[in-house]
Protein backbone atom coordinates (compact mmCIF):
# COMPACT_ATOMS: atom_id res chain seq x y z
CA UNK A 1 10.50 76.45 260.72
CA UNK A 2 6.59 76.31 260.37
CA UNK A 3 4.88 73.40 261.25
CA UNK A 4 1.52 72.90 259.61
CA UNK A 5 -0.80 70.44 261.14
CA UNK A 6 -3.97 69.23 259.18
CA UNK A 7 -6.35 67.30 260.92
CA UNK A 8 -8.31 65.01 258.67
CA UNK A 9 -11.79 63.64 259.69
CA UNK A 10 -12.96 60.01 259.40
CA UNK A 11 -14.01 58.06 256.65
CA UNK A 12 -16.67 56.48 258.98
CA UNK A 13 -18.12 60.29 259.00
CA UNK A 14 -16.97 61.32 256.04
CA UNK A 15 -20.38 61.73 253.26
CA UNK A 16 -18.01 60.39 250.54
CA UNK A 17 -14.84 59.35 251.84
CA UNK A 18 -13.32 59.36 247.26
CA UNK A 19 -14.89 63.00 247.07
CA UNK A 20 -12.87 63.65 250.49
CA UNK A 21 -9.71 62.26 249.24
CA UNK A 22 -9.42 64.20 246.17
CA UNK A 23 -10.42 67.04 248.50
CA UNK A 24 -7.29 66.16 250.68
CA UNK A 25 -4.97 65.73 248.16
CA UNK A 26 -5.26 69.07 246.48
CA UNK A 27 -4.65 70.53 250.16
CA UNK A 28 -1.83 68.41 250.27
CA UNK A 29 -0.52 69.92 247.12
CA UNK A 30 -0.94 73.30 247.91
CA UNK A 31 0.49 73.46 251.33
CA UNK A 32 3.60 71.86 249.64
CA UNK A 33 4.01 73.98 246.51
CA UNK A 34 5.27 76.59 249.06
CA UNK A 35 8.39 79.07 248.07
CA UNK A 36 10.53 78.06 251.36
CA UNK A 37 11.07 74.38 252.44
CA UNK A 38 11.42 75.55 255.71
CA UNK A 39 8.27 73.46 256.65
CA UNK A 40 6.75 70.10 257.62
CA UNK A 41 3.32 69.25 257.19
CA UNK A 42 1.68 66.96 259.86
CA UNK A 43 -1.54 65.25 258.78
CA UNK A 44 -3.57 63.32 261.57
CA UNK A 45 -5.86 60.93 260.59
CA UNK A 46 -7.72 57.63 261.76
CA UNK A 47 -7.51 56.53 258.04
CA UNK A 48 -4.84 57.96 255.63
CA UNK A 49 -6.77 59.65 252.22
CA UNK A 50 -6.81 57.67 249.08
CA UNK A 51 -4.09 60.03 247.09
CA UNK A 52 -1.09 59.78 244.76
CA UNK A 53 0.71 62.60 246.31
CA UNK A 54 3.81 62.40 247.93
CA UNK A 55 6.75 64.97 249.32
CA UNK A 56 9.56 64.81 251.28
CA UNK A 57 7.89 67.25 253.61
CA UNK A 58 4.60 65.45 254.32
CA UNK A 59 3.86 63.11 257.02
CA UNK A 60 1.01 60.99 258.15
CA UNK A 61 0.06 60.06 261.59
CA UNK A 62 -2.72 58.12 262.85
CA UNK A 63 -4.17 57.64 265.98
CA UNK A 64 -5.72 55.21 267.34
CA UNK A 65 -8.92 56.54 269.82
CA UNK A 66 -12.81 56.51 268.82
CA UNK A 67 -13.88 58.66 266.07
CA UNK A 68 -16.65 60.62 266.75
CA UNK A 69 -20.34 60.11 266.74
CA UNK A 70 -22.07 60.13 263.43
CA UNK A 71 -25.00 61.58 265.02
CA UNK A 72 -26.87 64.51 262.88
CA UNK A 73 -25.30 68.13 263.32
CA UNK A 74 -29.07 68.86 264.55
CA UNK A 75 -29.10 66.45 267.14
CA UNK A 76 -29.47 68.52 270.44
CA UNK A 77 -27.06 65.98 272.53
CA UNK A 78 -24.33 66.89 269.79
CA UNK A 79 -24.46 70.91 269.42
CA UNK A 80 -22.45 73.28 271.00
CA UNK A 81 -24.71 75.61 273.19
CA UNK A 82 -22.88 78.82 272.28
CA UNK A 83 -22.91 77.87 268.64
CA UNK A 84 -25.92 76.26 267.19
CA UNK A 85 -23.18 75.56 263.74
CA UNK A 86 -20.77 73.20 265.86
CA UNK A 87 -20.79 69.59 266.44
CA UNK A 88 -19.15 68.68 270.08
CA UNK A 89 -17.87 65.01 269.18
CA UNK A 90 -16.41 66.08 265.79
CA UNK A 91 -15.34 69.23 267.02
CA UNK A 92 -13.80 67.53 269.60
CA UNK A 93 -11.88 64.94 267.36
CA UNK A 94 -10.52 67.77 266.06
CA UNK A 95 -9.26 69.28 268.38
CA UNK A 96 -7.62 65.74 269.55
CA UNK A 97 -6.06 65.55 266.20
CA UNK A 98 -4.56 68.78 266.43
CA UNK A 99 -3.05 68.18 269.86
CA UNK A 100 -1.35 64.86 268.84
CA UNK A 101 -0.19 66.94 265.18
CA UNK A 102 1.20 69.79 267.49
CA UNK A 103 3.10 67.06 269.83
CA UNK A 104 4.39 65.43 267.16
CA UNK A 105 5.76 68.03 265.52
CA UNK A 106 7.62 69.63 268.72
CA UNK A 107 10.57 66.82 267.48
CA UNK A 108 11.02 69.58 264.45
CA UNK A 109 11.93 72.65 266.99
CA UNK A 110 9.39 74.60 264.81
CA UNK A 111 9.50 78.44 265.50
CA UNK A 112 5.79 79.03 264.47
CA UNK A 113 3.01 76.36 263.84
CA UNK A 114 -0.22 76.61 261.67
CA UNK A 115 -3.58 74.09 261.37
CA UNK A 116 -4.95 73.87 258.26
CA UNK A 117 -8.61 72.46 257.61
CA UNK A 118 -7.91 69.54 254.86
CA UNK A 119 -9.87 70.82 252.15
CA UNK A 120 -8.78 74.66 251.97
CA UNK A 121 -5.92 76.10 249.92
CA UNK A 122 -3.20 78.63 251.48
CA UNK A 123 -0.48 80.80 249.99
CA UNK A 124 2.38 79.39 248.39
CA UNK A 125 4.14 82.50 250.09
CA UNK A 126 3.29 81.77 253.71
CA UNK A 127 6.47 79.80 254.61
CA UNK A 128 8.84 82.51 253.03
CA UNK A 129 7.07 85.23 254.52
CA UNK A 130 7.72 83.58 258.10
CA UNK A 131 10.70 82.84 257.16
CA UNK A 132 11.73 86.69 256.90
CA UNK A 133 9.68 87.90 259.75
CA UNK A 134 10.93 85.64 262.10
CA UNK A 135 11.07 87.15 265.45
CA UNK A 136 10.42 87.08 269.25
CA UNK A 137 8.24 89.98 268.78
CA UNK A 138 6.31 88.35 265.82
CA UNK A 139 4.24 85.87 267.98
CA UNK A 140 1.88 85.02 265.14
CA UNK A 141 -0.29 86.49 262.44
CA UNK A 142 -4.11 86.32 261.81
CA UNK A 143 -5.47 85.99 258.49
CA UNK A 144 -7.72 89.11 258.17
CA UNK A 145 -8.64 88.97 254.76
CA UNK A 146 -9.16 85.35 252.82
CA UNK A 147 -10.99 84.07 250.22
CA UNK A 148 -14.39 82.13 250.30
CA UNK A 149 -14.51 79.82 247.30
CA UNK A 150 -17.82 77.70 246.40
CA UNK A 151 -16.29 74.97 245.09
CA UNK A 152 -16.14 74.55 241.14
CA UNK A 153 -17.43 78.04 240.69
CA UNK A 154 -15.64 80.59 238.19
CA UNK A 155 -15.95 83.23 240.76
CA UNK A 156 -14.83 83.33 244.28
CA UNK A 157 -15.48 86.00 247.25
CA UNK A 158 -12.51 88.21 249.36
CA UNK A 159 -13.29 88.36 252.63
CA UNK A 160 -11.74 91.52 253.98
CA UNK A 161 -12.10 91.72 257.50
CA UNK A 162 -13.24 89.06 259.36
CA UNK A 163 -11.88 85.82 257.45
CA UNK A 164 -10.20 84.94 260.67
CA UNK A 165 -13.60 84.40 262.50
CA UNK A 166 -15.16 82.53 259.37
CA UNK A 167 -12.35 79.73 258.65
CA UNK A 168 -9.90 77.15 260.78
CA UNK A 169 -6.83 77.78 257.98
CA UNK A 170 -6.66 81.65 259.31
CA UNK A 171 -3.67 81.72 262.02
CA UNK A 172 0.29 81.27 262.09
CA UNK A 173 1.08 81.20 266.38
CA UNK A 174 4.65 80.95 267.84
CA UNK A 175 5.52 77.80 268.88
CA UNK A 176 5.35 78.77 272.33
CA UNK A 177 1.63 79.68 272.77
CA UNK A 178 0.65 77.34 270.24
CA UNK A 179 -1.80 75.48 273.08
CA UNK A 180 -4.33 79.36 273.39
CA UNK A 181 -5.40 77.38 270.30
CA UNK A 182 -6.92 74.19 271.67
CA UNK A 183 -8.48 75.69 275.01
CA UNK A 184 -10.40 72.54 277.45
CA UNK A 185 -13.50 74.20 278.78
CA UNK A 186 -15.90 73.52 278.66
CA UNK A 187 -14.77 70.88 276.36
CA UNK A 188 -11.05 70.56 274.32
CA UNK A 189 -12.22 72.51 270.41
CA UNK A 190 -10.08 74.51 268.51
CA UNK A 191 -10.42 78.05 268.57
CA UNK A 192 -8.69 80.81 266.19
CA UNK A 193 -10.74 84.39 266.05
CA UNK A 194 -8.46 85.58 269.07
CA UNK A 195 -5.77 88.54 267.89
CA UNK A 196 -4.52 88.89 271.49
CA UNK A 197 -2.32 86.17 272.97
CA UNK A 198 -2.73 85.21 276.79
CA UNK A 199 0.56 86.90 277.57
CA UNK A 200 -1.28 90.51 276.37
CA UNK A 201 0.76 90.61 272.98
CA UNK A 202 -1.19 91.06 269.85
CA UNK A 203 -1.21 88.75 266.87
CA UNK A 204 -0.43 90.50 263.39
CA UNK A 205 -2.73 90.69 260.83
CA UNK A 206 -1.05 88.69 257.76
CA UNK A 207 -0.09 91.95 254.92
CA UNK A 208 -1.43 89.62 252.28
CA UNK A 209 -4.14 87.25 251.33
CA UNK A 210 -3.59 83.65 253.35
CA UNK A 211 -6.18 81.13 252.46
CA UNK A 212 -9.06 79.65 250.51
CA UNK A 213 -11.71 78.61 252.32
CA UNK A 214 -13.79 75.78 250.34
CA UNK A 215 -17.47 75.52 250.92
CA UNK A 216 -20.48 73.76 249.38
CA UNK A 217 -17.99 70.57 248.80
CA UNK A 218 -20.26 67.99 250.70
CA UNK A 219 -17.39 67.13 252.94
CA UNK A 220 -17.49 70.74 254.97
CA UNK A 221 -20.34 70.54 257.63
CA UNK A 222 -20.44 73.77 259.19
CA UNK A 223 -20.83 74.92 255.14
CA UNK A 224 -22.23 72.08 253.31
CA UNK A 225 -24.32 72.97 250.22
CA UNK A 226 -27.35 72.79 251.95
CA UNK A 227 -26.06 75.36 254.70
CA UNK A 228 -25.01 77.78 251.89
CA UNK A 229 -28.21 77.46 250.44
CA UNK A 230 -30.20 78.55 253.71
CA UNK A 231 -27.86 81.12 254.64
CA UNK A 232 -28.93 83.24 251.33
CA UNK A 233 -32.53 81.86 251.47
CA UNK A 234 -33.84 85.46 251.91
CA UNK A 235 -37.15 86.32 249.40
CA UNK A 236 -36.12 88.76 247.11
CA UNK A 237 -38.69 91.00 247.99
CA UNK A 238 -38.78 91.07 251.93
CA UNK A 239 -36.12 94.13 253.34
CA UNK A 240 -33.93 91.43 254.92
CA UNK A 241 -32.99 90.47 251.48
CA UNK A 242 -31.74 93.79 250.34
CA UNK A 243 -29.92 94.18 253.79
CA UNK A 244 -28.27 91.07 253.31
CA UNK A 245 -26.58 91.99 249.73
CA UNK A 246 -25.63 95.23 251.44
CA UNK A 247 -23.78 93.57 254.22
CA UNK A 248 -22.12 91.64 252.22
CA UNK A 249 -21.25 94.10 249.29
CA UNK A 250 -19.49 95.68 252.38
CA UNK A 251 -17.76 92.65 253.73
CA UNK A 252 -17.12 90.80 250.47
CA UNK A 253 -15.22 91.74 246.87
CA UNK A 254 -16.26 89.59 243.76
CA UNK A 255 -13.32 88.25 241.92
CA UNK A 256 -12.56 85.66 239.26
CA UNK A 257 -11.00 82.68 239.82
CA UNK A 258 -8.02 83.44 237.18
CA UNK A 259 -4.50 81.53 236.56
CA UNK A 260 -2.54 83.83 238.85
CA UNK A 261 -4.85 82.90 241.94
CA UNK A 262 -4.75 79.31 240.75
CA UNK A 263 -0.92 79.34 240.73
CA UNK A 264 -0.86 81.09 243.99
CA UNK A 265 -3.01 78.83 246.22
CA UNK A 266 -2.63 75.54 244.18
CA UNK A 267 -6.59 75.76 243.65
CA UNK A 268 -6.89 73.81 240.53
CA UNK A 269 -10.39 72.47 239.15
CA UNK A 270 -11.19 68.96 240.70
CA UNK A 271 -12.48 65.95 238.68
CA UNK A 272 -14.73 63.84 240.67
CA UNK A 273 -16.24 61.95 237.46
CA UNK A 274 -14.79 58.42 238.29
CA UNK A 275 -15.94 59.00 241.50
CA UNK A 276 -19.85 59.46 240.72
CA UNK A 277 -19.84 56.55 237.27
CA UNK A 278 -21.94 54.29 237.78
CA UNK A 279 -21.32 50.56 236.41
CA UNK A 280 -23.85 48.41 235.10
């Protein structure tokens, strides 16, 4: 069995805790649509999401300690020193939520577990695929290659090589080294760009494409729209510009978002109208 544990953030730090929901519920339906029901799906939470959506596979736990600061991400007392991008308290929470997801789902005997961040879509194969490859000498798979998706765009971006390092929803571990993914120094965060477990075995990289990773949808902070929009602020005609469509020409293939991908990674178009009228 695979175990898939989604930690979900606040709604005291969430920028729009309706546009989150919506967010959370088409994760919800596309971890579920998978091919096997060999699965659970563990969502931790301090507040369950405002969605319709309900399956016999999907549980909700909440818990019941602080939720982290609401301080700015550029607030020096909050950033991780080795990564200018992170957040300690909400990384932190995170990691917390994971934990308690991972405990909780020990009760299922699962052979290999999985975190998902709550508004990405994976594979509707995943769970099959595990399901066939089950072995002691299978002690996990890293997602290589992945998508990058700008939410509501017609286009979306394959990473092929280092989607693992970019995005949370990237790793399947066996159930027994599932804690190399929550190390506590120098303080508890999640962690998944490893390939090599601490036993010296080596992580497969997944034969197929895993996971969408959603950006620009308000609710992500390490890639909120603003952060998108500085990371390809280059001027068009200084050299760093030109190197930077090179790099990623070489990292990244163009594709359009058509009904087979849709089908495949439950990525349909979200409607956040309601959420945004305004009432006079």
């Amino acid at each position: 069995m695979l175990v898939f544990v989604v930690p979900v953030k606040s709604e005291k730090v969430s920028t729009n805790w309706k546009v989150f929901s919506i967010l959370v519920e088409r994760t919800m339906q596309s971890i579920c649509q998978q091919t096997s029901q060999n699965f659970k799906v563990v969502v931790v939470c301090h507040e369950i999401p405002e969605m319709n959506f309900k399956h016999e596979n999907l549980e909700f736990i909440q818990v019941d300690f602080d939720p982290p600061s609401t301080k700015r991400i550029d607030d020096p007392n909050e950033i991780d020193p080795k990564n200018p991008y992170r957040n300690v308290a909400k990384e932190e929470d995170k990691a917390r939520k994971i934990m308690k997801g991972v405990e909780y789902g020990r009760k299922y005997n699962p052979d290999y577990y999985m975190v998902v961040d709550a508004d990405d879509c994976i594979s509707k194969h995943l769970v099959k695929f595990v399901d066939e490859n089950k072995s002691p000498e299978n002690v996990g798979w890293y997602f290589k290659q992945g998508f990058i998706y700008n939410e509501g765009s017609n286009l979306i971006f394959l990473n092929k090589n280092t989607f693992n390092v970019l995005c949370g929803t990237c790793i399947i571990v066996a159930a027994d080294y599932v804690d190399q993914l929550l190390p506590q120094e120098p303080f508890v965060v999640f962690t998944h760009d490893f390939t090599t477990l601490s036993n010296g075995k080596e992580m497969k990289p997944l034969p197929f494409t895993g996971a969408i990773y959603s950006i620009a949808n308000t609710e992500n902070y390490c890639s909120t729209p603003e952060a998108v929009k500085r990371m390809n602020s280059y001027k068009i005609f200084e050299g760093e510009f030109y190197v930077n469509i090179i790099r990623k020409m070489k990292k990244y293939r163009i594709k359009l978002v058509n009904r087979n991908l849709r089908n495949t990674f439950g990525l349909y178009k979200l409607d956040f109208s309601k959420v945004f009228e305004t009432t006079e």
